[in-house]
C-alpha atoms as a PDB file:
ATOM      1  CA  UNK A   1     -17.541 -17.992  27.263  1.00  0.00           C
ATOM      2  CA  UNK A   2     -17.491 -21.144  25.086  1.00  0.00           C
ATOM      3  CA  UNK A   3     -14.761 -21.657  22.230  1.00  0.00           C
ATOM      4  CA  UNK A   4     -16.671 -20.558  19.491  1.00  0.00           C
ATOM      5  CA  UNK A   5     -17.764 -17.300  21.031  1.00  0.00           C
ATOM      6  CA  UNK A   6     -13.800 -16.904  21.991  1.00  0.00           C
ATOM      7  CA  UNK A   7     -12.861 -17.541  18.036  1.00  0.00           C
ATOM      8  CA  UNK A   8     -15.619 -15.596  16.694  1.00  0.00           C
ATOM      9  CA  UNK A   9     -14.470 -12.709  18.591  1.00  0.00           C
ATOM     10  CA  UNK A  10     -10.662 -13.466  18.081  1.00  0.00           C
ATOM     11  CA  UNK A  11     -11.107 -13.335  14.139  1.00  0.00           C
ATOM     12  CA  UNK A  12     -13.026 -10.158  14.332  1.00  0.00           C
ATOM     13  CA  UNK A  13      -9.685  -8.898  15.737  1.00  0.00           C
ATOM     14  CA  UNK A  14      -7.695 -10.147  13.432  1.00  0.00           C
ATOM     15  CA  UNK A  15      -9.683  -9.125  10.446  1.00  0.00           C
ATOM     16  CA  UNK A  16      -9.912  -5.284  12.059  1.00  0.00           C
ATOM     17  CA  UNK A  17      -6.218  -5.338  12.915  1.00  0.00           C
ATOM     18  CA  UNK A  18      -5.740  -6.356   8.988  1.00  0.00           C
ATOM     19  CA  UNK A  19      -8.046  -3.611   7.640  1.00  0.00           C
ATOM     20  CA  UNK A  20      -5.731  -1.454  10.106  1.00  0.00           C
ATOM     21  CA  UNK A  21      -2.345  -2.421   8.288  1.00  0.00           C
ATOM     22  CA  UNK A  22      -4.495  -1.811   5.325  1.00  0.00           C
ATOM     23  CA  UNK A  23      -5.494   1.970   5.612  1.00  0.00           C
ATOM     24  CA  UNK A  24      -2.004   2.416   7.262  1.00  0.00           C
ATOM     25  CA  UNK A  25       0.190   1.441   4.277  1.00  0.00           C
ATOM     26  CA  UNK A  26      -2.398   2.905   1.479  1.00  0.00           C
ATOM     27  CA  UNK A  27      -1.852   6.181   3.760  1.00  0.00           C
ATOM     28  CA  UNK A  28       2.144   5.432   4.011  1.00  0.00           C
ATOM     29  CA  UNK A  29       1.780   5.520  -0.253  1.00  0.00           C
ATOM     30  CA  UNK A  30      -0.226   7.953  -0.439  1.00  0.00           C
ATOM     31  CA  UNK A  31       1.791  10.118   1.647  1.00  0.00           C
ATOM     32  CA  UNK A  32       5.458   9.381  -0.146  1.00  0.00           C
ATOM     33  CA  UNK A  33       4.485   9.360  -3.476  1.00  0.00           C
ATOM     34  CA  UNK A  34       1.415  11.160  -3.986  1.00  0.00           C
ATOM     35  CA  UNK A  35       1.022  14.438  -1.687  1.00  0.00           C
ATOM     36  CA  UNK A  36       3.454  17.289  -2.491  1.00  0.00           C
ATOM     37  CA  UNK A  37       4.991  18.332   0.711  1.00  0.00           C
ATOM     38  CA  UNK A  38       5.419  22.150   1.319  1.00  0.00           C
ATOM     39  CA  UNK A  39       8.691  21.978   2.727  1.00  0.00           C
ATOM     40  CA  UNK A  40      10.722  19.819   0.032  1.00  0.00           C
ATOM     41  CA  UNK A  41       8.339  21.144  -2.834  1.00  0.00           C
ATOM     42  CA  UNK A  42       7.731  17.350  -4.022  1.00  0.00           C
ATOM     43  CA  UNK A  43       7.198  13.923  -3.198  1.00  0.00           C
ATOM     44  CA  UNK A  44       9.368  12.751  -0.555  1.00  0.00           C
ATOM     45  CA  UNK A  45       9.697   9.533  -2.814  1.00  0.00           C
ATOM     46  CA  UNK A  46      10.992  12.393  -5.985  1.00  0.00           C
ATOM     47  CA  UNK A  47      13.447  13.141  -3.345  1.00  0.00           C
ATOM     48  CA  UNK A  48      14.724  10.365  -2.410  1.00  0.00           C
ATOM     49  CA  UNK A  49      15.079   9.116  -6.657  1.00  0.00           C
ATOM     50  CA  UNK A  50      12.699   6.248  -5.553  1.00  0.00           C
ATOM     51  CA  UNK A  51      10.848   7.670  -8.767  1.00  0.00           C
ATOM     52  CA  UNK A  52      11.176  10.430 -11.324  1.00  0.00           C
ATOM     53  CA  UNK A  53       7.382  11.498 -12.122  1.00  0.00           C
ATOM     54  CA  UNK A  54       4.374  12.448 -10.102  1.00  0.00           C
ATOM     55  CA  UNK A  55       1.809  10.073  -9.157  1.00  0.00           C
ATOM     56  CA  UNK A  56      -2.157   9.647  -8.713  1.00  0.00           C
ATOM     57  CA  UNK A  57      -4.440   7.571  -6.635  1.00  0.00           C
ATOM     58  CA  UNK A  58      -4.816   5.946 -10.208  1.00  0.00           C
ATOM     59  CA  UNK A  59      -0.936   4.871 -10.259  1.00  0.00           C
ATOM     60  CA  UNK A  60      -1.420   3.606  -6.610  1.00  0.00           C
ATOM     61  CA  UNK A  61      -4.260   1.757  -7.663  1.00  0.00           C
ATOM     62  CA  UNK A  62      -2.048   0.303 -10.555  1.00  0.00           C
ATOM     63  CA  UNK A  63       0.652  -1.089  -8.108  1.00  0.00           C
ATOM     64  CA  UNK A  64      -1.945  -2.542  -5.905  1.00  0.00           C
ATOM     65  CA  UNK A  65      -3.622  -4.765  -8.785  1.00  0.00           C
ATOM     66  CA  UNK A  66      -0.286  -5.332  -9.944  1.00  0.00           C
ATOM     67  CA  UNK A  67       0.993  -6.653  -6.619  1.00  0.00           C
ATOM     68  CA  UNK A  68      -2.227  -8.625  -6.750  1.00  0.00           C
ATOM     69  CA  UNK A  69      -1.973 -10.257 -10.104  1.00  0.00           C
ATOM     70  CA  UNK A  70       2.261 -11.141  -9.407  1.00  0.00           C
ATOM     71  CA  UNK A  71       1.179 -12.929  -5.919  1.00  0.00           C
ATOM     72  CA  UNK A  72      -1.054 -14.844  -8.210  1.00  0.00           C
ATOM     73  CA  UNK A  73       1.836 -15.696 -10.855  1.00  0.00           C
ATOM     74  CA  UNK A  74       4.889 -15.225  -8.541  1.00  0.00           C
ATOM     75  CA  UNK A  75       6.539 -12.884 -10.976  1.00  0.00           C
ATOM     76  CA  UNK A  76       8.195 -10.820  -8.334  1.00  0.00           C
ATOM     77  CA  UNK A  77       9.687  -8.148 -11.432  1.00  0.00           C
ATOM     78  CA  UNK A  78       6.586  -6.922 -12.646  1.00  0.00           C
ATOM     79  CA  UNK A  79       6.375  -4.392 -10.205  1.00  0.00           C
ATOM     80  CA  UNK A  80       9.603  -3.038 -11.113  1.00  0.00           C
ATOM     81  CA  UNK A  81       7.909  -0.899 -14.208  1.00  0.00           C
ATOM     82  CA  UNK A  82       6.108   1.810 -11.745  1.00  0.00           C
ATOM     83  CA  UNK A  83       8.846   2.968 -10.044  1.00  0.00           C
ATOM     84  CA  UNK A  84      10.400   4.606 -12.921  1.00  0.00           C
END
């Protein structure tokens, strides 16, 4: 196997194992703050007081181009406006 082949296939890895983390943390949101759970009757993230109203897919959406726009600026407090 030459080096290129080696690399080729090594970044393929690395960009499934990143669309992995991906899916796994949109599911992790999803999950907490979305999905009413039967037992607790709410979010597990209403239960906790990590927030005090229900989310959508939309709001996730929200934090995600938020997060996106504040690793542009590096305004790390912008983010600080959806989880009330």
């Amino acid at each position: 196997m030459t080096f290129k082949l080696w690399q080729a296939k090594n970044e393929g890895l690395v960009v499934g194992s990143l669309n992995h983390a991906h899916s796994v943390a949109l599911f992790a949101m999803y999950y907490n703050f979305v999905r009413i759970h039967k037992t607790l009757r709410t979010m597990p993230a209403m239960a906790a007081n990590v927030t005090k109203r229900l989310w959508e897919i939309g709001d996730i959406v929200g934090v995600l181009e938020a997060w996106e726009q504040t690793a542009a600026s590096g305004n790390a407090h912008a983010l600080s406006s959806f989880f009330q």
